[in-house]
PDB file of N, CA and C in Angstrom:
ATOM      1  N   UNK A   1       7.235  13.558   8.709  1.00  0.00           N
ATOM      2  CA  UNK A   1       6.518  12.316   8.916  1.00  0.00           C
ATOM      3  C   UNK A   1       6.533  11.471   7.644  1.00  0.00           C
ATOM      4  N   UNK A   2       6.305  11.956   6.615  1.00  0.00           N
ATOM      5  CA  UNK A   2       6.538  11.712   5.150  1.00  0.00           C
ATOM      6  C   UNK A   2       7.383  10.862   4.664  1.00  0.00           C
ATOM      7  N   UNK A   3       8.755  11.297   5.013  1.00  0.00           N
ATOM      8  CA  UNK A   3       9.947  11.202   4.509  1.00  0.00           C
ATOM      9  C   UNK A   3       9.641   9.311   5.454  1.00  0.00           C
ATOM     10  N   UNK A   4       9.375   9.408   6.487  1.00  0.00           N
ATOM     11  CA  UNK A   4       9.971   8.302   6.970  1.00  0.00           C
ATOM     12  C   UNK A   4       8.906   6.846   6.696  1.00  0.00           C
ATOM     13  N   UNK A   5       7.891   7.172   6.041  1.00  0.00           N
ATOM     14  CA  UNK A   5       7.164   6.030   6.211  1.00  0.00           C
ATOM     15  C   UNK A   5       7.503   4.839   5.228  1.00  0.00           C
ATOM     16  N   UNK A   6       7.004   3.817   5.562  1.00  0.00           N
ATOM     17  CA  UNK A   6       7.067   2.957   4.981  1.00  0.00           C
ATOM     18  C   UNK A   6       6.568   2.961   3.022  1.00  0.00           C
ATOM     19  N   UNK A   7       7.230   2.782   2.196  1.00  0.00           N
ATOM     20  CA  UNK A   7       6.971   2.829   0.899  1.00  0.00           C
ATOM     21  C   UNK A   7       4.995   2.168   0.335  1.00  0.00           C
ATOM     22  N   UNK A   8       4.919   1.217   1.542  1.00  0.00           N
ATOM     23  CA  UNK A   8       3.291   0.778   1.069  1.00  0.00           C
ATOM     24  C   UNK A   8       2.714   2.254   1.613  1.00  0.00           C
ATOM     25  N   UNK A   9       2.897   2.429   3.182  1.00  0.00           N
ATOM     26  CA  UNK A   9       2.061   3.642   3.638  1.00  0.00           C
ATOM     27  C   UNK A   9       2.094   4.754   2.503  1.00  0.00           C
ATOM     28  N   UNK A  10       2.839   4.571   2.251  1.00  0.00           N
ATOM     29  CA  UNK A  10       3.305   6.137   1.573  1.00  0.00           C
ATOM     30  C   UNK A  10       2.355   6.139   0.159  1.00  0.00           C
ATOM     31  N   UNK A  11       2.364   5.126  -0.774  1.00  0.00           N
ATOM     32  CA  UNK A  11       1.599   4.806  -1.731  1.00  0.00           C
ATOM     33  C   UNK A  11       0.421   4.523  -1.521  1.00  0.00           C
ATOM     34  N   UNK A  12      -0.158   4.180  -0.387  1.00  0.00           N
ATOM     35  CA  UNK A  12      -1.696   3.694   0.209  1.00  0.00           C
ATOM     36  C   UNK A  12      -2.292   5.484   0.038  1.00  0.00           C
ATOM     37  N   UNK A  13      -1.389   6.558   0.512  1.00  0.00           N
ATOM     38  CA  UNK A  13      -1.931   7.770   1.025  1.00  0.00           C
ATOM     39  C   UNK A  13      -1.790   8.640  -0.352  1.00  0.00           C
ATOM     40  N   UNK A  14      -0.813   8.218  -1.204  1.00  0.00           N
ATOM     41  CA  UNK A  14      -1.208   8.800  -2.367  1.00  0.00           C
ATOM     42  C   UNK A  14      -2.012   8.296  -3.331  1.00  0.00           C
ATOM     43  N   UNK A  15      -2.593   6.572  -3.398  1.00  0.00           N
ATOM     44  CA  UNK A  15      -3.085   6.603  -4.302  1.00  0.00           C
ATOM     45  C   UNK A  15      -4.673   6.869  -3.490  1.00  0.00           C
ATOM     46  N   UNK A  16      -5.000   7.545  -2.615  1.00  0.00           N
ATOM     47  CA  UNK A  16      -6.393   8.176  -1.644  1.00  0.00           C
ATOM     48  C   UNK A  16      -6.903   8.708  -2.400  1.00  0.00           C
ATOM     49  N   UNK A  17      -8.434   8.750  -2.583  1.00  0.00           N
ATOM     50  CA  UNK A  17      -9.256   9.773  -3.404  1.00  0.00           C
ATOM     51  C   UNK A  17      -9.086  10.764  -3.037  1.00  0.00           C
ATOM     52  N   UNK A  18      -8.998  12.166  -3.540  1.00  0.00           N
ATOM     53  CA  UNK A  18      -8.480  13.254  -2.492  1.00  0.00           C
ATOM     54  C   UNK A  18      -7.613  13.884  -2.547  1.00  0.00           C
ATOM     55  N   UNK A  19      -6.385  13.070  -2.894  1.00  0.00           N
ATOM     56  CA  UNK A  19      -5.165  13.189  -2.286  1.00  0.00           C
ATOM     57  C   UNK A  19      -4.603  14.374  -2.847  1.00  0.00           C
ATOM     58  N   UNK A  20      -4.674  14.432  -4.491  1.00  0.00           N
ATOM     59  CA  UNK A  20      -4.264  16.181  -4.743  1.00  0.00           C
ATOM     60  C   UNK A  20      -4.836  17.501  -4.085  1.00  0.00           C
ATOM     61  N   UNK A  21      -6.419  17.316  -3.785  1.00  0.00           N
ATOM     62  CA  UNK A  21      -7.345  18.484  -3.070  1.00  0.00           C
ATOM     63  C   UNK A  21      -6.440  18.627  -1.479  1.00  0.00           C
ATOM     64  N   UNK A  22      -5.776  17.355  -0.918  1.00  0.00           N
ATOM     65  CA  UNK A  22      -5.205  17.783   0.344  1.00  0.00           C
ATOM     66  C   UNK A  22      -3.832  18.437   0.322  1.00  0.00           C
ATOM     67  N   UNK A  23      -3.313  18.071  -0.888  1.00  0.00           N
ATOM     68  CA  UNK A  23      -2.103  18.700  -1.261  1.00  0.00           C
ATOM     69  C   UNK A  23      -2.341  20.156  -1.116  1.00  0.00           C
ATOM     70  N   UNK A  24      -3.431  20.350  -2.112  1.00  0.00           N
ATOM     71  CA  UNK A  24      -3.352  22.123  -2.200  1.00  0.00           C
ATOM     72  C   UNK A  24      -3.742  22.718  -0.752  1.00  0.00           C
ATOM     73  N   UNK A  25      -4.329  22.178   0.132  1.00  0.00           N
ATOM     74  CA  UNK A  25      -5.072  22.537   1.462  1.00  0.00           C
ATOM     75  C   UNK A  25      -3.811  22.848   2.155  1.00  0.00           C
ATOM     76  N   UNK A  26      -2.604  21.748   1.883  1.00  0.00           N
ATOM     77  CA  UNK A  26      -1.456  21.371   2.706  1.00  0.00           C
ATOM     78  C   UNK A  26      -0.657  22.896   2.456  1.00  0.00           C
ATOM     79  N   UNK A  27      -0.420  23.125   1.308  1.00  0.00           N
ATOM     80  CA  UNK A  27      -0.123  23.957   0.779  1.00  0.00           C
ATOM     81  C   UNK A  27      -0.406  25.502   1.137  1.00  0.00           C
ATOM     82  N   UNK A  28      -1.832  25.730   1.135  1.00  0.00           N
ATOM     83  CA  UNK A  28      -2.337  26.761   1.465  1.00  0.00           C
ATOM     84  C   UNK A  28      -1.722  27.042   2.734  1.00  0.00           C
ATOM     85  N   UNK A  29      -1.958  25.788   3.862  1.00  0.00           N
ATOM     86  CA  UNK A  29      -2.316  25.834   5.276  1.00  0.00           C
ATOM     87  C   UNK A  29      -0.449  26.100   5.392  1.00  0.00           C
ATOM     88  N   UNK A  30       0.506  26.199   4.756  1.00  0.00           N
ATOM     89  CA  UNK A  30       1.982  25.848   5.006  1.00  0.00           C
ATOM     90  C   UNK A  30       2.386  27.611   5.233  1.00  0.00           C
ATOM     91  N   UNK A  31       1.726  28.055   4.140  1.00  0.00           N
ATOM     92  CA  UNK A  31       1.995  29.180   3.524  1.00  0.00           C
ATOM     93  C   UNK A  31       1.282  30.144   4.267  1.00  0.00           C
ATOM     94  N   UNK A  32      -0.132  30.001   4.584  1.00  0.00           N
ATOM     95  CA  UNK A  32      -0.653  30.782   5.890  1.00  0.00           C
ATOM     96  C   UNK A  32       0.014  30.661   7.331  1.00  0.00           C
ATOM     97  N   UNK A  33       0.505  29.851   7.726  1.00  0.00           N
ATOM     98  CA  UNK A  33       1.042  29.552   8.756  1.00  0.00           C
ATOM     99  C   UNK A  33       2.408  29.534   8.920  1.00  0.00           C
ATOM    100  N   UNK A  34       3.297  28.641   9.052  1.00  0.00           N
ATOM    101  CA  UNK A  34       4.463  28.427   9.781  1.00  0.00           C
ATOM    102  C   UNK A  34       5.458  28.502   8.211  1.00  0.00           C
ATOM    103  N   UNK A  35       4.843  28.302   7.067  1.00  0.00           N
ATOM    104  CA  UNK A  35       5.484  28.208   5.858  1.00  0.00           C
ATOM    105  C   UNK A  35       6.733  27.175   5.457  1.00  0.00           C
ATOM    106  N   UNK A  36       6.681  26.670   6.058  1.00  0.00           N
ATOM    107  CA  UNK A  36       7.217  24.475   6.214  1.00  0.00           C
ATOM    108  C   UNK A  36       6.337  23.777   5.126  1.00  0.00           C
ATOM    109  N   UNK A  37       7.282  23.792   4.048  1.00  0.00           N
ATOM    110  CA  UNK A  37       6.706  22.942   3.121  1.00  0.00           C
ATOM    111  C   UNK A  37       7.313  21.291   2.913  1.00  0.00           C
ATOM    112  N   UNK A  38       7.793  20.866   4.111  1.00  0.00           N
ATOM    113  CA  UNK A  38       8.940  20.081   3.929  1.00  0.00           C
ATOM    114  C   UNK A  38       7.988  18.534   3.654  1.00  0.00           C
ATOM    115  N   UNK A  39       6.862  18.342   3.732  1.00  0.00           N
ATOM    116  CA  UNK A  39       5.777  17.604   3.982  1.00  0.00           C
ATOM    117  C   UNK A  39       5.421  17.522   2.356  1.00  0.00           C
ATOM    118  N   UNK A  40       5.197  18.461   2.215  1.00  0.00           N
ATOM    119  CA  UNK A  40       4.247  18.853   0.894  1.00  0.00           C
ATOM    120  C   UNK A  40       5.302  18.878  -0.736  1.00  0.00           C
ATOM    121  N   UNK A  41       6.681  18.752  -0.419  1.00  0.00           N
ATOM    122  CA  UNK A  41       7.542  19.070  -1.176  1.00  0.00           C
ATOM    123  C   UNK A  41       7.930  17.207  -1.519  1.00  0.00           C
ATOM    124  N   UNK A  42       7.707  16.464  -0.305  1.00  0.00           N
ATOM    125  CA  UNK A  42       8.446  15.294  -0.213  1.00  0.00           C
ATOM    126  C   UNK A  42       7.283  14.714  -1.269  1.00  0.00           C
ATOM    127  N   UNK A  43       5.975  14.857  -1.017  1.00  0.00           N
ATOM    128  CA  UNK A  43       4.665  14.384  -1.254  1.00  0.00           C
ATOM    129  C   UNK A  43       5.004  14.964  -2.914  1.00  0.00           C
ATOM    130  N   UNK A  44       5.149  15.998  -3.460  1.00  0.00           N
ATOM    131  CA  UNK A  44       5.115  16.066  -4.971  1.00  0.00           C
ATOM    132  C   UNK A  44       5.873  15.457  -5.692  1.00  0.00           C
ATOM    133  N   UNK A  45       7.397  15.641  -4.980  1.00  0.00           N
ATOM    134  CA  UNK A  45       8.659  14.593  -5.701  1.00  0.00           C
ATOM    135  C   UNK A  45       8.165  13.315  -5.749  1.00  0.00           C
ATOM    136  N   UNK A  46       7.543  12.376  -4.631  1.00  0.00           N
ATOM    137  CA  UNK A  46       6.892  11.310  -4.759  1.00  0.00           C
ATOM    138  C   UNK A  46       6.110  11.246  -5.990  1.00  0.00           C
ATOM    139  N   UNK A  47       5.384  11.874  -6.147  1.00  0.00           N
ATOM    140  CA  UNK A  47       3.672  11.640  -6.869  1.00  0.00           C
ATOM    141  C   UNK A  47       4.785  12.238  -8.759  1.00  0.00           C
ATOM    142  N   UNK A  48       5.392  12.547  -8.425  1.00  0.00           N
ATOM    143  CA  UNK A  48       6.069  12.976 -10.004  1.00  0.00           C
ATOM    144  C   UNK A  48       6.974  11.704 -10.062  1.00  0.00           C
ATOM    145  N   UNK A  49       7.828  11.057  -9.156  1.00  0.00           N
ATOM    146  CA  UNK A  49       8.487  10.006  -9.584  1.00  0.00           C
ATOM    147  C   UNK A  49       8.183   8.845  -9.772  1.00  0.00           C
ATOM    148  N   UNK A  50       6.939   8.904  -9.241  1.00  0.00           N
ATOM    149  CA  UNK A  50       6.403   7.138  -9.455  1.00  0.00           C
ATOM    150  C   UNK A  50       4.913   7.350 -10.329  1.00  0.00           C
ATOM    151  N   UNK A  51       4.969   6.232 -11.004  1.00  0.00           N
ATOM    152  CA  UNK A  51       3.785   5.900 -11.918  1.00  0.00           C
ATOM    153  C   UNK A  51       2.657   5.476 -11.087  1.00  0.00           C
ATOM    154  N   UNK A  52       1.201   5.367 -12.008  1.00  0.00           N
ATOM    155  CA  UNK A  52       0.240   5.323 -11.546  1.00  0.00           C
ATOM    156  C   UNK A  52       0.335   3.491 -11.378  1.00  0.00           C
ATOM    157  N   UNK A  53       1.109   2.568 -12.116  1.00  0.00           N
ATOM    158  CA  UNK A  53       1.457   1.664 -11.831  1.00  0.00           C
ATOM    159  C   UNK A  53       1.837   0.992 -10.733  1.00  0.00           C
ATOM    160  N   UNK A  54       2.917   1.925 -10.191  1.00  0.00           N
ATOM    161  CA  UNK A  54       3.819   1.527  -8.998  1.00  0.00           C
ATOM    162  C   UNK A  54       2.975   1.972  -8.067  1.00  0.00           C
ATOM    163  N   UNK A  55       2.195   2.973  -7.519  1.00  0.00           N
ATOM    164  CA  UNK A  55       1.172   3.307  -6.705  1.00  0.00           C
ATOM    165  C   UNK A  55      -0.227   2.460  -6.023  1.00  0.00           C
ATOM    166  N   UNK A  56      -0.420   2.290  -7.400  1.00  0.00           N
ATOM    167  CA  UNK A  56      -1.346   1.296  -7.377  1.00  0.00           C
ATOM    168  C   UNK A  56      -1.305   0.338  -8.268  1.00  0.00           C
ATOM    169  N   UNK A  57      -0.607  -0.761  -8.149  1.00  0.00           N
ATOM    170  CA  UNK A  57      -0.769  -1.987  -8.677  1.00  0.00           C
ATOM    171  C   UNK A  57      -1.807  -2.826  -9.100  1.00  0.00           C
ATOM    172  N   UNK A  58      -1.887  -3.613  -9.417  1.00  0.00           N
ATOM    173  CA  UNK A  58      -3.132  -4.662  -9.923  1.00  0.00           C
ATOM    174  C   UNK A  58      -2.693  -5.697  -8.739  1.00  0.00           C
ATOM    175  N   UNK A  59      -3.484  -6.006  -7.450  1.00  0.00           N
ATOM    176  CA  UNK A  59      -3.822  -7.331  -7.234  1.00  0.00           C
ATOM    177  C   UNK A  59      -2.229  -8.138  -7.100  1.00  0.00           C
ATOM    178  N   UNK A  60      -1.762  -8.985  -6.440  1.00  0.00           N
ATOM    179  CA  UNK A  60      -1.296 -10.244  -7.197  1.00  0.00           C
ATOM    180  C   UNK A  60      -2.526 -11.495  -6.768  1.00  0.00           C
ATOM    181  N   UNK A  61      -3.014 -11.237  -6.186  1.00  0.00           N
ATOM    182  CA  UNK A  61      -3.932 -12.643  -5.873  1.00  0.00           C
ATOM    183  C   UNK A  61      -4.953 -11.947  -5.027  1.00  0.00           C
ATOM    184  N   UNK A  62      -5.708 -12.588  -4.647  1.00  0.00           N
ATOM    185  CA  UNK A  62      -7.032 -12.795  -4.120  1.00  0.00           C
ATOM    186  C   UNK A  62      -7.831 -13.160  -3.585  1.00  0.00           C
ATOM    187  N   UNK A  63      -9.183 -13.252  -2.793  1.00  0.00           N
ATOM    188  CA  UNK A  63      -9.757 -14.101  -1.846  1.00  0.00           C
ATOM    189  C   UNK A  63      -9.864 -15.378  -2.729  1.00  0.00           C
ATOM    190  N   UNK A  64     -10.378 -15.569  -4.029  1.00  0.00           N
ATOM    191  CA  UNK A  64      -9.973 -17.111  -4.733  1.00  0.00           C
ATOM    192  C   UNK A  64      -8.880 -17.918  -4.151  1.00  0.00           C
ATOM    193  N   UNK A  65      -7.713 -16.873  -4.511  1.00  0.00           N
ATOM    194  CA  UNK A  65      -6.133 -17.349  -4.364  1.00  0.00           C
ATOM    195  C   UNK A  65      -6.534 -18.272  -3.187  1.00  0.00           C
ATOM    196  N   UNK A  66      -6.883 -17.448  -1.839  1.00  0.00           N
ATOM    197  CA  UNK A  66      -7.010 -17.851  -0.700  1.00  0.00           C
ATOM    198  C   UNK A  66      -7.767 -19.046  -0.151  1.00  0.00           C
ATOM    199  N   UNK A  67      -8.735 -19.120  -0.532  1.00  0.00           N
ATOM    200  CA  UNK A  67      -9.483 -20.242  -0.771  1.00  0.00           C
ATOM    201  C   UNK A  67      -8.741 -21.487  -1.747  1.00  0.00           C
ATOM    202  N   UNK A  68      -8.339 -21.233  -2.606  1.00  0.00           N
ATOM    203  CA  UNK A  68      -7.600 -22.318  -3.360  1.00  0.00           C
ATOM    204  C   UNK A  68      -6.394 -23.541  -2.007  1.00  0.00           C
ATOM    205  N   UNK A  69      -5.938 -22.148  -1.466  1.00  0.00           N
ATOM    206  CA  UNK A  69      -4.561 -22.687  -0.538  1.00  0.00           C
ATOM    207  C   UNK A  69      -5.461 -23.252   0.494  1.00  0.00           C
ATOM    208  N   UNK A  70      -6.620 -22.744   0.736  1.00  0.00           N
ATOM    209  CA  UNK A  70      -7.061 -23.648   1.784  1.00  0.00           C
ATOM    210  C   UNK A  70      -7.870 -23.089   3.163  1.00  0.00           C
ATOM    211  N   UNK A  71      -7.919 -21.590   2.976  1.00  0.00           N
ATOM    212  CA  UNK A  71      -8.481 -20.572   3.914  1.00  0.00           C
ATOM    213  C   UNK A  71      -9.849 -20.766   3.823  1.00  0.00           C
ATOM    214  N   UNK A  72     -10.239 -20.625   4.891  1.00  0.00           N
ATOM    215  CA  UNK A  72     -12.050 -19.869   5.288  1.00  0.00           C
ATOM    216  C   UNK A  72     -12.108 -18.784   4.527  1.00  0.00           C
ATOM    217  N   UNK A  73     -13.116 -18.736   4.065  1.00  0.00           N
ATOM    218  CA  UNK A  73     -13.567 -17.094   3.995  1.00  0.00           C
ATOM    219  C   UNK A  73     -13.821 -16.551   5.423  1.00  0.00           C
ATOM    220  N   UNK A  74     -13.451 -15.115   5.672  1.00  0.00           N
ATOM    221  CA  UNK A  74     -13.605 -14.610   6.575  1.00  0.00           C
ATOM    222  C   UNK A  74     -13.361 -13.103   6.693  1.00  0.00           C
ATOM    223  N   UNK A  75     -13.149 -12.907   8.382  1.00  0.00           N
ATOM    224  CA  UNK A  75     -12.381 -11.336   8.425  1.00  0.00           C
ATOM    225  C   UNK A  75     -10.736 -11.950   7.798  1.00  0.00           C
ATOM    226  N   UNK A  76     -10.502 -12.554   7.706  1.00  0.00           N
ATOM    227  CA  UNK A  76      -9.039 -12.663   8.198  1.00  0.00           C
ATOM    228  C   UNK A  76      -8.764 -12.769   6.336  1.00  0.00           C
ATOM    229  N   UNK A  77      -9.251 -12.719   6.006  1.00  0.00           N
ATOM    230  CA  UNK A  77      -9.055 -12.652   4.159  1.00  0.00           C
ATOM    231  C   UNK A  77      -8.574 -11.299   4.131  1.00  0.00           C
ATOM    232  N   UNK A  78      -9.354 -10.045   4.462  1.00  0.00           N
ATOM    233  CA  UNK A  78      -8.848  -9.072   4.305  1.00  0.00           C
ATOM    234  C   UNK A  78      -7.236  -8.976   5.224  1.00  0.00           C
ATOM    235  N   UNK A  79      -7.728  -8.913   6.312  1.00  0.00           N
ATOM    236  CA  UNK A  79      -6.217  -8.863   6.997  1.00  0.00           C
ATOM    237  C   UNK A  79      -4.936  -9.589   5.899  1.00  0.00           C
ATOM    238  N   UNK A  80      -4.865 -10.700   5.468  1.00  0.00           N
ATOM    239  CA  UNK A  80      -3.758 -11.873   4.879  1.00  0.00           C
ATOM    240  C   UNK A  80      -3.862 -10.816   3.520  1.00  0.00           C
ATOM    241  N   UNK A  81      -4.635 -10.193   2.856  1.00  0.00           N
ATOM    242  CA  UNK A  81      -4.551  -9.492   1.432  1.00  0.00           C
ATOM    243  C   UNK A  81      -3.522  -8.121   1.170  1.00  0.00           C
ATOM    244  N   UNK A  82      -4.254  -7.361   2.558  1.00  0.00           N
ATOM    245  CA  UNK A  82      -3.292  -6.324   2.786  1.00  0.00           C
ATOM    246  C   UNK A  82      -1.947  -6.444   3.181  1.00  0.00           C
ATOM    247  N   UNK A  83      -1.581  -7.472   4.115  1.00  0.00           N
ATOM    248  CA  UNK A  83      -0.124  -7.666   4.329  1.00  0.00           C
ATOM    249  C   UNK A  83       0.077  -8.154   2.700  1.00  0.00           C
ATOM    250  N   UNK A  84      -0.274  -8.684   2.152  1.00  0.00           N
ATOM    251  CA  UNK A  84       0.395  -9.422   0.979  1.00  0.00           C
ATOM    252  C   UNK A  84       0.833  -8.049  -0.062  1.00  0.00           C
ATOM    253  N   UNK A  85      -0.580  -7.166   0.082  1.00  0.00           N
ATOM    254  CA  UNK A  85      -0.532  -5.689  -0.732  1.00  0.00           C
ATOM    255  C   UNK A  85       1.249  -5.452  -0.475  1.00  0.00           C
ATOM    256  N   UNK A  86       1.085  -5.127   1.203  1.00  0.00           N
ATOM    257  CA  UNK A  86       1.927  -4.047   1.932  1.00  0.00           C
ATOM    258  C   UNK A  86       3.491  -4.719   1.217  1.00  0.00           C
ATOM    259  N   UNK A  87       3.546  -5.526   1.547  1.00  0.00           N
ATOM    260  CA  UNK A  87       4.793  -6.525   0.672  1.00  0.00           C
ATOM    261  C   UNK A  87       5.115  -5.860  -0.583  1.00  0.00           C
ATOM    262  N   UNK A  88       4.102  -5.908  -1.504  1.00  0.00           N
ATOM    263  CA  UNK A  88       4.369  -5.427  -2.828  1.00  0.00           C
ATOM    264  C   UNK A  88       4.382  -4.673  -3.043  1.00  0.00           C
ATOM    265  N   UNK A  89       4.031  -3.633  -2.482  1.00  0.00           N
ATOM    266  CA  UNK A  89       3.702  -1.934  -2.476  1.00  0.00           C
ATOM    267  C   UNK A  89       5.397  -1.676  -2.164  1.00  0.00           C
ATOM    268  N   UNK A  90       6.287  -2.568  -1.076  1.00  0.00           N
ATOM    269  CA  UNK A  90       6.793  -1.921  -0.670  1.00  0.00           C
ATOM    270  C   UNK A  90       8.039  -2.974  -1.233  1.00  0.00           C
ATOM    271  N   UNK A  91       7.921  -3.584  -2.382  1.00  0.00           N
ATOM    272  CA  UNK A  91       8.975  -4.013  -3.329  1.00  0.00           C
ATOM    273  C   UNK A  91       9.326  -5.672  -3.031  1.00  0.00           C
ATOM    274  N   UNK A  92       8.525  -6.135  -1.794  1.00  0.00           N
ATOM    275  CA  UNK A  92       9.068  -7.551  -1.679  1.00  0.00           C
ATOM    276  C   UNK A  92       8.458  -8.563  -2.175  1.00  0.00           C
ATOM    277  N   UNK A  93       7.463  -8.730  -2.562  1.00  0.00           N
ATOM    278  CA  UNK A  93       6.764  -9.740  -3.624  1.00  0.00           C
ATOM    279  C   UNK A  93       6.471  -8.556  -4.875  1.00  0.00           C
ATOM    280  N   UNK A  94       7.155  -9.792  -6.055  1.00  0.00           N
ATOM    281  CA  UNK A  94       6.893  -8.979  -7.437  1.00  0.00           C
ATOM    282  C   UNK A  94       5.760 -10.044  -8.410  1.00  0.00           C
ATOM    283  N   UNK A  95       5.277 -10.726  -7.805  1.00  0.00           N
ATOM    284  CA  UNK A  95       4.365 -11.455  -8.883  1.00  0.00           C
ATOM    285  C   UNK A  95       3.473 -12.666  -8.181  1.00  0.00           C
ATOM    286  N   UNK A  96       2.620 -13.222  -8.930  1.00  0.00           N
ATOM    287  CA  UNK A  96       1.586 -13.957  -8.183  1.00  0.00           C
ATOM    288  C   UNK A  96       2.194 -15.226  -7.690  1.00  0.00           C
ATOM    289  N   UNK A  97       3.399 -15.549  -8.661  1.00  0.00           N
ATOM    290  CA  UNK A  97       3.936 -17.121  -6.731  1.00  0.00           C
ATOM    291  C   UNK A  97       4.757 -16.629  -6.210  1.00  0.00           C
ATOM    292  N   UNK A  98       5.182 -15.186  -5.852  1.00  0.00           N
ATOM    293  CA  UNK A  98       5.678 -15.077  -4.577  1.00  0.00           C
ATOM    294  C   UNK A  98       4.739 -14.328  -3.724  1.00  0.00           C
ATOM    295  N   UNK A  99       3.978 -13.988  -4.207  1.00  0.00           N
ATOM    296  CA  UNK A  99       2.303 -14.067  -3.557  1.00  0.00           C
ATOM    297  C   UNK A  99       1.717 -15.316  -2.539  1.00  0.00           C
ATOM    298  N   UNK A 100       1.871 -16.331  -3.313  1.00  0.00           N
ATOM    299  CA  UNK A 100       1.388 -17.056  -2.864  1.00  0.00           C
ATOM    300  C   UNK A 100       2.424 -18.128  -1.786  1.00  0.00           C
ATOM    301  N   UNK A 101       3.288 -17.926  -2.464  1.00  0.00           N
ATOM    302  CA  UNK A 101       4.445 -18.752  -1.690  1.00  0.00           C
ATOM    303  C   UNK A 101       4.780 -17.929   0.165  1.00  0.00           C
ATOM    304  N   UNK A 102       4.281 -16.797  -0.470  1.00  0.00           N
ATOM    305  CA  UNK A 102       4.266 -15.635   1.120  1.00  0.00           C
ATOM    306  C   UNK A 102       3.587 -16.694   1.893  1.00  0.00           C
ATOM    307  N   UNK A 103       2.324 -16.312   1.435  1.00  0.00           N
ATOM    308  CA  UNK A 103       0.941 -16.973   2.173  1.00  0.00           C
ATOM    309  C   UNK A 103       1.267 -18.103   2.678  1.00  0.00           C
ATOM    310  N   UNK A 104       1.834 -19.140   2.032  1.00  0.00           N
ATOM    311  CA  UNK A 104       1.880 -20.190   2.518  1.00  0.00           C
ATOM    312  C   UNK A 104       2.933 -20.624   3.663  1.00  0.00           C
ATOM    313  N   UNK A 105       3.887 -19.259   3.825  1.00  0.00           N
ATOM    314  CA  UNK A 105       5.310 -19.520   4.583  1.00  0.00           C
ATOM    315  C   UNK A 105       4.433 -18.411   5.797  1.00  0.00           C
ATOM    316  N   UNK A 106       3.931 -17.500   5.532  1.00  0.00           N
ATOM    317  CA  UNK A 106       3.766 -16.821   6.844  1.00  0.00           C
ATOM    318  C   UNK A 106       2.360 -16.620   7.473  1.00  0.00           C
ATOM    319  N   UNK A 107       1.506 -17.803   6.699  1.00  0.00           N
ATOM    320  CA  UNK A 107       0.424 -18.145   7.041  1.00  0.00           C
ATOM    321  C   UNK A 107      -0.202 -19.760   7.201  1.00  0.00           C
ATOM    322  N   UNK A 108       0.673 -20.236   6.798  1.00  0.00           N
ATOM    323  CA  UNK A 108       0.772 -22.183   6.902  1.00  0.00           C
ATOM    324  C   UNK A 108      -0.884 -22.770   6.689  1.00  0.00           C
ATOM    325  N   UNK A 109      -0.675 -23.812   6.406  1.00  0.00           N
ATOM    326  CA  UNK A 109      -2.404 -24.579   6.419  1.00  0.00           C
ATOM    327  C   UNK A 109      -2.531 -24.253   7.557  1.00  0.00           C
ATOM    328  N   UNK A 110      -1.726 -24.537   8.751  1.00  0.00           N
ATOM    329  CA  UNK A 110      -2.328 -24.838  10.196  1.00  0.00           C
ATOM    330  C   UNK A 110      -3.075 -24.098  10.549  1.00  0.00           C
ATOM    331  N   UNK A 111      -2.675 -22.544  10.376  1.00  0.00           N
ATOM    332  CA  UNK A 111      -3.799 -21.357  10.568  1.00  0.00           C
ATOM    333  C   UNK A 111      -4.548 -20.707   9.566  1.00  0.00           C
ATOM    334  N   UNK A 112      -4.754 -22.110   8.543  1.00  0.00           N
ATOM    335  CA  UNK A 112      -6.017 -21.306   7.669  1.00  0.00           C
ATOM    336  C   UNK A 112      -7.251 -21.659   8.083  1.00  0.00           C
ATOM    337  N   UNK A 113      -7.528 -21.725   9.106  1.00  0.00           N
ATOM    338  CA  UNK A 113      -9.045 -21.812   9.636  1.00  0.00           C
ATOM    339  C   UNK A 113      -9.435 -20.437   9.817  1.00  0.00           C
TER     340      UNK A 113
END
């Protein structure tokens, strides 16, 4: 399941509070059972090849951002933040105006109400 997800999913679930305590559980539970570590093997190479950087990033923008371009505050702030995350998590926006230039191409004034 691992192997195939998307690079944000994949970094959303490792940078989880937790996430080493489920490793070892994963681990335990591999080794008591069916002994298929193929899950748990993909999950360490991950967490050893990428930085605490690339995992979890800083932000490129923000409910400000959002409001600046012209949005309500709302539910829909969170929704427009996380796609913007999922983007960068997963290598396609690298900085705050293609952040914003997203927003504005796949979210237009028209539907910032």
């Amino acid at each position: 399941m691992a192997p195939r997800m998307r690079p944000a999913t994949l970094k959303r679930m490792l940078a989880e509070d937790g996430f080493d305590e489920l490793m070892e559980v994963a681990f335990m539970d591999a080794m008591a059972s069916s002994s298929y570590l193929g899950f748990w093997h993909f999950c360490k190479h991950a967490m050893s090849t990428m930085t605490a950087q690339e995992i979890r990033p800083p932000r490129l923008i923000g409910g400000d951002d959002l409001k600046e371009l012209g949005f309500t505050p709302g539910p829909r702030f969170k929704a427009i933040l996380k796609d913007v995350e999922d983007q960068q998590l997963d290598g396609l926006l690298a900085n705050r105006d293609d952040a914003l230039e997203y927003v504005r191409v796949h979210y237009g004034p028209n539907s910032a109400a």
